[in-house]
C-alpha atoms as a PDB file:
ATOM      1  CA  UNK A   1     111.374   3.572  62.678  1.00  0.00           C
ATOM      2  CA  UNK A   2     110.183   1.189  60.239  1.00  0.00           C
ATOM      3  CA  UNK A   3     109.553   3.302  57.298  1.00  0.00           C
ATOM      4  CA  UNK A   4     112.887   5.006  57.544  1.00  0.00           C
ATOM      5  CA  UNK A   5     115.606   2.596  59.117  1.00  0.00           C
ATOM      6  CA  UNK A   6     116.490  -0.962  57.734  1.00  0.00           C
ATOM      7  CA  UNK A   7     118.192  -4.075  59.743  1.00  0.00           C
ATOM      8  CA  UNK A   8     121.894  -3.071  57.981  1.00  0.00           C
ATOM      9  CA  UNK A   9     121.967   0.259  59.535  1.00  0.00           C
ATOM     10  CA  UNK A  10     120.534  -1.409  62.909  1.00  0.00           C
ATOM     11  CA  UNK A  11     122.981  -3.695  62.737  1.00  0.00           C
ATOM     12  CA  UNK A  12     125.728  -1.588  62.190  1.00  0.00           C
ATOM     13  CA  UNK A  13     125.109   0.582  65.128  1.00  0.00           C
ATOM     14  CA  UNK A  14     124.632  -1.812  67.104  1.00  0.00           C
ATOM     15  CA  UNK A  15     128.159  -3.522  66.205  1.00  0.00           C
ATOM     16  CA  UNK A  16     129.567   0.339  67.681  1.00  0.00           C
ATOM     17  CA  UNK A  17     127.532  -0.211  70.694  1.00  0.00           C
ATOM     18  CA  UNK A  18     129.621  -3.665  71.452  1.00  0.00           C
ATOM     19  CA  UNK A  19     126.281  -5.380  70.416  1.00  0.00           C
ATOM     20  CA  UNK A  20     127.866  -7.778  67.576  1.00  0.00           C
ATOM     21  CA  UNK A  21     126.088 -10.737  67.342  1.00  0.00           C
ATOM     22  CA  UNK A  22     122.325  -9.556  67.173  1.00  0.00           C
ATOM     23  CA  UNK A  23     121.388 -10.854  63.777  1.00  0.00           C
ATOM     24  CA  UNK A  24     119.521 -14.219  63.489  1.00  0.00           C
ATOM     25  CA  UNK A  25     120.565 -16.965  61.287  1.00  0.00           C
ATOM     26  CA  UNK A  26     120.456 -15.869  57.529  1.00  0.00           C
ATOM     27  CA  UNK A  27     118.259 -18.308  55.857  1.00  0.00           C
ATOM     28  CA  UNK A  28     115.510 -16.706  58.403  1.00  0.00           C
ATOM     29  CA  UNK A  29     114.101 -14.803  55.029  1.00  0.00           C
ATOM     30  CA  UNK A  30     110.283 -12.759  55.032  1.00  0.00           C
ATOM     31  CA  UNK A  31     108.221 -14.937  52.332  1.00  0.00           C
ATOM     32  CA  UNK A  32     107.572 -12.114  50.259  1.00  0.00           C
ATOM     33  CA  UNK A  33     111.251  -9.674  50.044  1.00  0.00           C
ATOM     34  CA  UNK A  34     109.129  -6.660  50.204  1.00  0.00           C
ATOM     35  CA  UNK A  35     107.615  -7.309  53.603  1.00  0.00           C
ATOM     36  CA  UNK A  36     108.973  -5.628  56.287  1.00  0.00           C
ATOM     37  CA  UNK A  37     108.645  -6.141  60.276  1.00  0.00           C
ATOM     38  CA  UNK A  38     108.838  -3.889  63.527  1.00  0.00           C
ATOM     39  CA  UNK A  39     107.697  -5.286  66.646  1.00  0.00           C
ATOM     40  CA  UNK A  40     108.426  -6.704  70.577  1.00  0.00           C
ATOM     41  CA  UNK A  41     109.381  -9.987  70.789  1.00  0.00           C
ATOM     42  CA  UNK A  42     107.055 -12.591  72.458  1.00  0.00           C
ATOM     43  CA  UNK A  43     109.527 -15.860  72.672  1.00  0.00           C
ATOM     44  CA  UNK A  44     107.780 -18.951  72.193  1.00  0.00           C
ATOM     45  CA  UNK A  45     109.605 -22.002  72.883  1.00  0.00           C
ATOM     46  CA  UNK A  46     109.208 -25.689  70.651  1.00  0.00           C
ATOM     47  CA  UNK A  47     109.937 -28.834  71.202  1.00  0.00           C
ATOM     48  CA  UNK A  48     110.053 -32.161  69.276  1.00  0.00           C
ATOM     49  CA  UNK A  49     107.615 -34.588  70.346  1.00  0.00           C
ATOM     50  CA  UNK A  50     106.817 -37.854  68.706  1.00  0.00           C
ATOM     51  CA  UNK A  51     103.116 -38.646  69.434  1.00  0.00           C
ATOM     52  CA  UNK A  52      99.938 -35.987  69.175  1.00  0.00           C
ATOM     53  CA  UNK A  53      98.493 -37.150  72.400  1.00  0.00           C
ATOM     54  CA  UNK A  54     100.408 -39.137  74.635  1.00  0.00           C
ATOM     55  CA  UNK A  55      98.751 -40.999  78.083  1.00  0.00           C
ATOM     56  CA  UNK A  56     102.047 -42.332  79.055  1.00  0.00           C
ATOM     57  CA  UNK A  57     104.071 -39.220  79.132  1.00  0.00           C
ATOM     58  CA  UNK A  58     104.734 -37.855  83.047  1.00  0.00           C
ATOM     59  CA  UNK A  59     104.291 -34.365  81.616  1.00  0.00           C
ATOM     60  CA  UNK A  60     100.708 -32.573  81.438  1.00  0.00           C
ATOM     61  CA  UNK A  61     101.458 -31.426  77.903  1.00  0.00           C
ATOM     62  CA  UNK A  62     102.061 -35.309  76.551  1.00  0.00           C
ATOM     63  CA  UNK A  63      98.121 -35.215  76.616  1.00  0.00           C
ATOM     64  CA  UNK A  64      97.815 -32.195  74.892  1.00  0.00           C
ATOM     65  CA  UNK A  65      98.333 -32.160  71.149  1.00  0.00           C
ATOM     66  CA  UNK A  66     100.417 -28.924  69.783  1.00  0.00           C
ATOM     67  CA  UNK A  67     101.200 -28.180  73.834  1.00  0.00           C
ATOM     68  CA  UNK A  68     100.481 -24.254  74.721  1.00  0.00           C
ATOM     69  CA  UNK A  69     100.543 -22.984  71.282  1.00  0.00           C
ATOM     70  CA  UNK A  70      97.002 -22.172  71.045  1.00  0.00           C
ATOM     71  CA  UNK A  71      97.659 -20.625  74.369  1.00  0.00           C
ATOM     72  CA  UNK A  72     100.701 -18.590  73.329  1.00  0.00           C
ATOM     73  CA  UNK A  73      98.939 -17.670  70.230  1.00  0.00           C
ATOM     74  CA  UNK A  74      95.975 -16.166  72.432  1.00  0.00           C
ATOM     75  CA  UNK A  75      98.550 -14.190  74.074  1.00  0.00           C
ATOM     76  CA  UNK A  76     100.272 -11.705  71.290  1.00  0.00           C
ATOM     77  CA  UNK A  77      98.918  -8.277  72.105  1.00  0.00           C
ATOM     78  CA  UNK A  78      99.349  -5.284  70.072  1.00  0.00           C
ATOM     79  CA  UNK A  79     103.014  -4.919  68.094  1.00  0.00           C
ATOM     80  CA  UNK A  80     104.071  -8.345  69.667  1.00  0.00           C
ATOM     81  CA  UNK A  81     106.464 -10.559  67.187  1.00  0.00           C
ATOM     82  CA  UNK A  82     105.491 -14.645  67.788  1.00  0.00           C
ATOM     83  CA  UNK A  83     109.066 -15.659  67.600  1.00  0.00           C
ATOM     84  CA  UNK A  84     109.442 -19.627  68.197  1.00  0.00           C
ATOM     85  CA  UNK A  85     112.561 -21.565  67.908  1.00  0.00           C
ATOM     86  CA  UNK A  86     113.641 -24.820  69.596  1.00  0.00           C
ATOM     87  CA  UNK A  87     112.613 -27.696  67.621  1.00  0.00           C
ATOM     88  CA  UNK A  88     114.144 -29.181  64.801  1.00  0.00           C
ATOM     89  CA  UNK A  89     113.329 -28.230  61.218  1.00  0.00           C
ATOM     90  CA  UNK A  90     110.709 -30.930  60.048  1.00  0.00           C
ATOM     91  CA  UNK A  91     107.909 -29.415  60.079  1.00  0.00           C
ATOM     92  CA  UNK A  92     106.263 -26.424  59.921  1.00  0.00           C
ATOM     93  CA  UNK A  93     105.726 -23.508  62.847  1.00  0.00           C
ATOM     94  CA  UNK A  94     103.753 -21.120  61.424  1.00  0.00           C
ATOM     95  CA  UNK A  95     100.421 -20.856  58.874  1.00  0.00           C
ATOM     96  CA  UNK A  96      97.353 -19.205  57.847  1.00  0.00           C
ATOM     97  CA  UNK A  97      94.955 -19.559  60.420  1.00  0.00           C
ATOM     98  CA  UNK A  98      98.059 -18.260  62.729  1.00  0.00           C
ATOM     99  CA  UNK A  99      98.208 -15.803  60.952  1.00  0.00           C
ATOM    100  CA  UNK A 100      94.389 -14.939  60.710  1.00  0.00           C
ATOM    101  CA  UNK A 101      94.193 -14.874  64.721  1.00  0.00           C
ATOM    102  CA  UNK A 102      97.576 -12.903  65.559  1.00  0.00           C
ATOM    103  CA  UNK A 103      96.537 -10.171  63.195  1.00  0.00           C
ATOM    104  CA  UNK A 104      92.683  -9.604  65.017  1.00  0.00           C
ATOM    105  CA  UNK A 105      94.737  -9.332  67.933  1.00  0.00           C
ATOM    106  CA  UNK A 106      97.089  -6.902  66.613  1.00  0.00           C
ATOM    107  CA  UNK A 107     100.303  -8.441  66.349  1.00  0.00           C
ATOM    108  CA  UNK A 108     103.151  -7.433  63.431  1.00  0.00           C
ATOM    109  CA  UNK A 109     104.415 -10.539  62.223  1.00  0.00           C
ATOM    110  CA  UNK A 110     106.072 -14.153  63.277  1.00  0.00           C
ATOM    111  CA  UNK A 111     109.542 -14.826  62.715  1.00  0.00           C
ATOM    112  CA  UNK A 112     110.355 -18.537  62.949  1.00  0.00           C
ATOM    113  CA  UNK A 113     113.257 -21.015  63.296  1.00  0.00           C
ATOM    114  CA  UNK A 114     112.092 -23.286  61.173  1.00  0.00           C
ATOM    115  CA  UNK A 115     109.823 -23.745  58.522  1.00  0.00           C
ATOM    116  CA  UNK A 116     106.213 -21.942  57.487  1.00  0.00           C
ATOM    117  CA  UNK A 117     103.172 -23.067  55.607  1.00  0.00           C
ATOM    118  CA  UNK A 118      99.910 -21.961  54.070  1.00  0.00           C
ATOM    119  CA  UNK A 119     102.522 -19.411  52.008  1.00  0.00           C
ATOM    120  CA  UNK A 120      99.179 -18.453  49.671  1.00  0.00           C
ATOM    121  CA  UNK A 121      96.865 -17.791  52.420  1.00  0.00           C
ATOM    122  CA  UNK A 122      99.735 -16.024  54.521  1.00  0.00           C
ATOM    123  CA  UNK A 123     101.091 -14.101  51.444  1.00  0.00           C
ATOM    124  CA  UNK A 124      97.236 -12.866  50.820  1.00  0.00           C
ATOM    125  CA  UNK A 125      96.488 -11.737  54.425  1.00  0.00           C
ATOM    126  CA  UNK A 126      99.832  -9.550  53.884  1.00  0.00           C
ATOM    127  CA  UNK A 127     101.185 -10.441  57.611  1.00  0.00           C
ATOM    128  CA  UNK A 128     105.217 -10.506  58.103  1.00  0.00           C
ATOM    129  CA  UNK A 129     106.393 -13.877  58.598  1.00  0.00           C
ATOM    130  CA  UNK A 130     109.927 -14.486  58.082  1.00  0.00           C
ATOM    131  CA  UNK A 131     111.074 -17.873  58.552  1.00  0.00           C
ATOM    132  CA  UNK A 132     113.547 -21.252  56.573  1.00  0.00           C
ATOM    133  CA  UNK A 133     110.744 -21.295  53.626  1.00  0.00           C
ATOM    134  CA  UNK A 134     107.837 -23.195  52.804  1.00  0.00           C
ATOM    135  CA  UNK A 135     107.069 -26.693  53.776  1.00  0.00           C
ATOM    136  CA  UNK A 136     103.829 -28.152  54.113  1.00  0.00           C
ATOM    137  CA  UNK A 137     104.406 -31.077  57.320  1.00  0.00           C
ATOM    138  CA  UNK A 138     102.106 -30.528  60.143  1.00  0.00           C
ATOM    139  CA  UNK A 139     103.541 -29.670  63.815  1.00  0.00           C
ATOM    140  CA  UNK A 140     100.626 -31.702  64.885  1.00  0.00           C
ATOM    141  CA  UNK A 141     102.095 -35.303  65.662  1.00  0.00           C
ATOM    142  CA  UNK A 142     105.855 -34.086  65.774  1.00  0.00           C
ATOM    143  CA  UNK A 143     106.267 -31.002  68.035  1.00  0.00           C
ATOM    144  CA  UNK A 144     105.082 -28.540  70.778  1.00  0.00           C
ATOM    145  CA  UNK A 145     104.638 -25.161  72.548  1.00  0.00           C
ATOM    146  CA  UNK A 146     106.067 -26.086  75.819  1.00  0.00           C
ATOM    147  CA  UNK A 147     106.255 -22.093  76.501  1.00  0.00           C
ATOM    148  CA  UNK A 148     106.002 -18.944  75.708  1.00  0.00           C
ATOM    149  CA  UNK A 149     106.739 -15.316  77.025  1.00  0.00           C
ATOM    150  CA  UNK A 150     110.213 -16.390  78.173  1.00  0.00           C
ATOM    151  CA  UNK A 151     113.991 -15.888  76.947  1.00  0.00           C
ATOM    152  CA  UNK A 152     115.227 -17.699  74.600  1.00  0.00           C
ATOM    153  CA  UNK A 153     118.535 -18.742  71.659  1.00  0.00           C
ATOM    154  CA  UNK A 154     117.798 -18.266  68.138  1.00  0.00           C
ATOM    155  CA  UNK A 155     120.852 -18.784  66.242  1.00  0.00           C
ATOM    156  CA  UNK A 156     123.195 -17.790  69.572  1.00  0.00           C
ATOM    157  CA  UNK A 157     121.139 -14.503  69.869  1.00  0.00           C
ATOM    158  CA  UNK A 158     119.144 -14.225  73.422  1.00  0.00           C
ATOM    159  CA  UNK A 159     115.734 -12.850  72.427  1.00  0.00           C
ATOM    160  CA  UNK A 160     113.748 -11.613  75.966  1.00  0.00           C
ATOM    161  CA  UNK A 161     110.400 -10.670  75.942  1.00  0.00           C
ATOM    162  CA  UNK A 162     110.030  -7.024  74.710  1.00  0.00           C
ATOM    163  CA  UNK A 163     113.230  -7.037  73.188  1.00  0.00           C
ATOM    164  CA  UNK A 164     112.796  -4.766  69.546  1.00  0.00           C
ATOM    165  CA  UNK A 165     112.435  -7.366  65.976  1.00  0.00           C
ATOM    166  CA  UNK A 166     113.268  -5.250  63.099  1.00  0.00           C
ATOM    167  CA  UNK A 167     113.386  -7.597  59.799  1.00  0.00           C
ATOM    168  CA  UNK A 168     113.129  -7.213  56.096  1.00  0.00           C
ATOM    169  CA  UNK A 169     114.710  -8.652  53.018  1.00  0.00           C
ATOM    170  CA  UNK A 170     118.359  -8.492  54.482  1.00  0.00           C
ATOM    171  CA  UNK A 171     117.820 -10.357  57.483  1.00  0.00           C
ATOM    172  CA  UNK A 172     116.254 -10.239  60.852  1.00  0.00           C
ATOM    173  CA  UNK A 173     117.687  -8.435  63.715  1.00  0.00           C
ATOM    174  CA  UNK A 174     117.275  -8.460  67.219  1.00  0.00           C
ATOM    175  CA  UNK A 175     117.737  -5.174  69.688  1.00  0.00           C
ATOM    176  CA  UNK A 176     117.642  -5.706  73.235  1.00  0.00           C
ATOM    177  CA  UNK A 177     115.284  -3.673  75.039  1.00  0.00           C
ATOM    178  CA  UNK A 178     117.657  -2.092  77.361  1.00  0.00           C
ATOM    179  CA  UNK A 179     119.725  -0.611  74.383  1.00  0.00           C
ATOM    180  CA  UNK A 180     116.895   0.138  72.174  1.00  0.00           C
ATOM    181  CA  UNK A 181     116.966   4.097  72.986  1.00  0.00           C
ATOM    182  CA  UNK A 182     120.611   4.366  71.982  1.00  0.00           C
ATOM    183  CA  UNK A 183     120.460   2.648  69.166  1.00  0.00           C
ATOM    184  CA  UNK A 184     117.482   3.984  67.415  1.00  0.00           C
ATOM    185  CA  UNK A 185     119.025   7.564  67.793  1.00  0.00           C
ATOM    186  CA  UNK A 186     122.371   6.470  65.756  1.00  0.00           C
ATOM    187  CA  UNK A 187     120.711   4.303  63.472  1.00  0.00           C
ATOM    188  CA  UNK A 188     118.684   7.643  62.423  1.00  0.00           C
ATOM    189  CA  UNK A 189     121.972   9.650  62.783  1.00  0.00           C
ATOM    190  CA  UNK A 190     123.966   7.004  60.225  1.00  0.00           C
ATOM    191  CA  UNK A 191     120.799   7.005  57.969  1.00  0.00           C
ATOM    192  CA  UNK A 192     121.468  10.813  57.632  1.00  0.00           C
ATOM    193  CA  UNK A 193     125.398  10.611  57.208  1.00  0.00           C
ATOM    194  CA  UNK A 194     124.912   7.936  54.864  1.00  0.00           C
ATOM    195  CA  UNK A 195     122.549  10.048  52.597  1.00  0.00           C
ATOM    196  CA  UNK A 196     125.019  13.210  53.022  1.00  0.00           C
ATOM    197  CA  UNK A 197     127.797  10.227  51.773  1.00  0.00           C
ATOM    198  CA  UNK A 198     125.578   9.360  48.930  1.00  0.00           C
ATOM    199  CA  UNK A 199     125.358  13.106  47.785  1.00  0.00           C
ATOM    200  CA  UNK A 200     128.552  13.727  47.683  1.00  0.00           C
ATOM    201  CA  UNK A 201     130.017  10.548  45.886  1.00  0.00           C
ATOM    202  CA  UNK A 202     127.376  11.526  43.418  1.00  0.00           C
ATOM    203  CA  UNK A 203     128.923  14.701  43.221  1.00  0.00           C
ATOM    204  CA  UNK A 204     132.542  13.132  42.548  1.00  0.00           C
ATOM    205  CA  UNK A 205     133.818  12.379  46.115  1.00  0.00           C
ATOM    206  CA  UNK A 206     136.149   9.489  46.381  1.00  0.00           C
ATOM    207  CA  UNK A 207     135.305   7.260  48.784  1.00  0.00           C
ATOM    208  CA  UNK A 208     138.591   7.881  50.719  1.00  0.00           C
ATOM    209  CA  UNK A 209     137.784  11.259  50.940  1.00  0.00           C
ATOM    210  CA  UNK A 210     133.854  10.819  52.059  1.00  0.00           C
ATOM    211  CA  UNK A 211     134.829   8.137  55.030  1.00  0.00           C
ATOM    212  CA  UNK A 212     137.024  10.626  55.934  1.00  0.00           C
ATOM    213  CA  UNK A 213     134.846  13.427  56.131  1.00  0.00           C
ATOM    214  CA  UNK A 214     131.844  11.771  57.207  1.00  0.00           C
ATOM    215  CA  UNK A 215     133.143   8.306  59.168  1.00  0.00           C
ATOM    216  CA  UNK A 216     130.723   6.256  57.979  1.00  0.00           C
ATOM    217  CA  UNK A 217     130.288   3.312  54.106  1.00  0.00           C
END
């Protein structure tokens, strides 16, 4: 899937399949254009919070400084996507040492709503991370992991655990589990028209002529 599909096709088939808002939000971009990402989302949700360690806070996490990320981190398993979102953009959600742990335990990348850092170490340790860009402020005294492994909104797109993350240079895009049979066998099937479409404008086809033949651009 990863070597021979790409998030336009995905997204186009999954447009047909009534599926039409699956993309997240555009300036979600992979730090380096060539990387590319297949994996199953694990949801991890932020939040803003305005101290490190808090005593006066009624909830357990006001005491605990970053909240469950450390916890959600230790949870990716093979192929799993860290995909956080839920706190505003002022600081960062993702780095190297992140990056360092999710890849001994196998993961295929992070996709963030919000911001990354580290962008040497990260780009050198090759791991996907798509995310706003780089920018250096730590989560540490502004925001939390107050959960992972549960649905979430990114950008108006519900993201469930499991659910297929396909990204690369165009965008990232989001295939709910319970489709993703369908819609891996036409994205392969439009990958193949699209190829025959190719060939045949190359050979002098008009356009008019090849969408009507083929039924797919």
């Amino acid at each position: 899937m990863q070597t021979k599909l790409f998030s336009a096709v995905i997204g186009d088939v999954l447009d047909v399949m009534g599926l039409q808002h699956q993309f997240l939000p555009p300036q979600i971009r992979p730090l380096d254009p060539a990387m590319r990402l297949v994996g199953r989302a694990m949801p991890v949700l932020e939040a803003d919070f305005f101290d490190a360690v808090s005593p006066s806070g009624n909830s357990p996490l006001s005491t605990q400084q970053f909240g469950l990320m450390f916890h959600a981190l230790d949870s990716l398993k093979e192929n799993d996507v860290y995909l956080a979102t839920g706190s505003s953009p002022r600081y960062a959600l993702w780095g190297e040492l992140m990056s360092t742990r999710a890849m001994k335990l196998g993961a295929a990348g992070a996709v963030v709503n919000g911001y990354s850092r580290d962008t040497d170490g990260v780009l050198g340790l090759d791991f996907p991370c798509f995310s706003f860009g780089s920018y250096a402020q730590d989560q540490g005294p502004r925001g939390k992991v107050v959960d992972f492994g549960v649905p979430v909104e990114l950008g108006g797109v519900r993201v469930n655990p499991g659910d297929i993350v396909f990204g690369d240079r165009d965008g990232v895009v989001i295939v709910p589990k319970v489709a993703e049979q369908e819609a891996v066998r036409l994205a392969l099937e439009k990958v193949e028209k699209e190829s025959a479409v190719r060939v045949a404008i190359e050979a002098g086809m008009s356009t008019v002529e090849a969408f009507e033949k083929f039924g797919v651009m």
